[in-house]
Structure formats: structure tokens, C-alpha cells
Protein backbone atom coordinates (compact mmCIF):
# COMPACT_ATOMS: atom_id res chain seq x y z
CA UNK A 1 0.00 0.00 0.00
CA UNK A 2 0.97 3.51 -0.05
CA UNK A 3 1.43 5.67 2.38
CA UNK A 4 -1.74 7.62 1.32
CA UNK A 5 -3.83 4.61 0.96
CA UNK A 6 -2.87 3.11 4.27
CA UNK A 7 -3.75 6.89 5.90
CA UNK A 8 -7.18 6.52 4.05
CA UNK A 9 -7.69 2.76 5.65
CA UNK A 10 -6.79 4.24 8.87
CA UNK A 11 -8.93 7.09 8.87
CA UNK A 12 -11.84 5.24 7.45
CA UNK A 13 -12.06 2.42 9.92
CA UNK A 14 -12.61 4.75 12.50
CA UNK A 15 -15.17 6.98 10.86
CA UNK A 16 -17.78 4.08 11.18
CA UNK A 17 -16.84 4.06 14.72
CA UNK A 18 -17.46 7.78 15.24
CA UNK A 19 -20.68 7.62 13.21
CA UNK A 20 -21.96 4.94 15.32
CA UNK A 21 -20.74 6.90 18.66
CA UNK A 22 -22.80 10.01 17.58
CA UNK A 23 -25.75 8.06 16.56
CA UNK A 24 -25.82 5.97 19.78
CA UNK A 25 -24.92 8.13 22.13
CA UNK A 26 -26.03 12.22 21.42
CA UNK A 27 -29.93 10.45 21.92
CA UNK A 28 -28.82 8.86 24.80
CA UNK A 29 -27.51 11.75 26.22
CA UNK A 30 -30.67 14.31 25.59
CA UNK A 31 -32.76 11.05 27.26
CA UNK A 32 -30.43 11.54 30.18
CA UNK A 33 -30.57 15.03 30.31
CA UNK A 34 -34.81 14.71 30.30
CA UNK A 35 -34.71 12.70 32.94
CA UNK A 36 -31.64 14.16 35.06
CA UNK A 37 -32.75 17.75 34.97
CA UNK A 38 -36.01 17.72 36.12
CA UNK A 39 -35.36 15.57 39.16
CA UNK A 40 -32.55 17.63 39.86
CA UNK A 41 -35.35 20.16 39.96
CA UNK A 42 -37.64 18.37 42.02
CA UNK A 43 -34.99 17.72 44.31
CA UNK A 44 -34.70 21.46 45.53
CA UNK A 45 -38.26 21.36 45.48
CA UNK A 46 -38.77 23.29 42.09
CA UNK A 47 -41.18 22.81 39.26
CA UNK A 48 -39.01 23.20 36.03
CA UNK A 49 -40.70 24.44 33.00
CA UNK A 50 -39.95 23.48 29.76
CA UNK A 51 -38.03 25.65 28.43
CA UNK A 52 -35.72 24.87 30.90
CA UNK A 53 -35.44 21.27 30.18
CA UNK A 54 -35.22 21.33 26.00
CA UNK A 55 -32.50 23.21 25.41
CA UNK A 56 -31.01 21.47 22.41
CA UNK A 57 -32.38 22.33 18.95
CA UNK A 58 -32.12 20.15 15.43
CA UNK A 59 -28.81 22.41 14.36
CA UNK A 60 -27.25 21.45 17.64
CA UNK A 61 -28.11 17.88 17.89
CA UNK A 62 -26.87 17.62 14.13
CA UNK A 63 -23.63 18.91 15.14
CA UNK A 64 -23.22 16.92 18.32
CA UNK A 65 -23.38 13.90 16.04
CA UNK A 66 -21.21 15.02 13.93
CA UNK A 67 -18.65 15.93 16.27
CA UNK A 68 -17.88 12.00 17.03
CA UNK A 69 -16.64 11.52 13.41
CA UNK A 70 -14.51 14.32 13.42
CA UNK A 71 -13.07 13.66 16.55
CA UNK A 72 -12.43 10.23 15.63
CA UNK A 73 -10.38 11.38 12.44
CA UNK A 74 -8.38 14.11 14.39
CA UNK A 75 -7.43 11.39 16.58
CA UNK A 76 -6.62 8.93 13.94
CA UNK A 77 -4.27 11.22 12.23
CA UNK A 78 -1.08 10.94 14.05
CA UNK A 79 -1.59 7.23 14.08
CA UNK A 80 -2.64 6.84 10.48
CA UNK A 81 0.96 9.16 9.90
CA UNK A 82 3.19 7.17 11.74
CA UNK A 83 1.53 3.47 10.06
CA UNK A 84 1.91 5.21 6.32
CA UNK A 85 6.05 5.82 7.61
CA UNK A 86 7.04 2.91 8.89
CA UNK A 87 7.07 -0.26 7.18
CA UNK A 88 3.98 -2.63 6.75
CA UNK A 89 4.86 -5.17 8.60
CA UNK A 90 6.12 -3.19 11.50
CA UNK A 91 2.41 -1.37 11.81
CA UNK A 92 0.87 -4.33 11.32
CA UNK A 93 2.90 -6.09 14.00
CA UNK A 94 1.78 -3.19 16.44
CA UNK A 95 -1.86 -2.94 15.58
């Protein structure tokens, strides 16, 4: 492979990852926050409207997604650099 291809590979396998992180988990965490906030609330004894509680809008949530993929590239680079330097079996070996 070439150094370029083996940076693609790299990168790529994790994108899926990332994809499925931000799929998974940005609905898990606004079910969290539903459910966190307003006993927090109720806790001190308050009645939390809703406002309060759904704070994320459809741009927001979109990006939140999103931001699993790019993190996952970002931190694939450096690792993705050094496998497309050294030789194949020596990355391979390591993987």
C-alpha cells in the first residue's frame, strides 16, 4: 500500500466508529438530560418548566453527532501518519 492509501484505511475504519458513537450516544444523552434535569429540579423542590429542560435544537443535535466523526479522524491522524512511515509489517505487528 501507499502511504496515502494506508492513511485513508486508517482514517476510514474509524469513521464508522465515530458515526456509530454520535448516533448511539447524542440520543442517549438528551434522554439523560430529560430525565436528570427535572429531578434535579424536584430535588430542591422546584417545578421546572420546559423551556428549561429542551434546550437542544435540530442544528445542535446535528452537530453533536457530527462531532464524534470528526473527533475520531483528528485522533486517527497521528496514528494513520506514523503506520503510512514505517514499514507494513512493522504497523501491522503493532496494531
Amino acid at each position: 500500500m501507499t502511504p496515502r492509501q494506508t492513511v485513508v484505511m486508517v482514517v476510514t475504519s474509524v469513521v464508522m466508529t465515530g458515526l456509530g458513537g454520535g448516533a448511539v450516544e447524542v440520543p442517549l444523552g438528551v434522554a439523560l438530560h430529560g430525565w436528570i434535569t427535572p429531578a434535579m429540579g424536584h430535588s430542591a423542590a422546584l417545578n421546572l418548566p420546559e423551556s428549561v429542560i429542551a434546550v437542544y435544537s435540530t442544528p445542535e443535535l446535528t452537530l453533536l453527532a457530527l462531532g464524534g466523526p470528526l473527533i475520531a479522524v483528528l485522533g486517527a491522524l497521528l496514528p494513520a501518519g506514523w503506520a503510512a512511515r514505517t514499514r507494513s509489517a512493522v504497523a501491522l505487528r503493532t496494531e
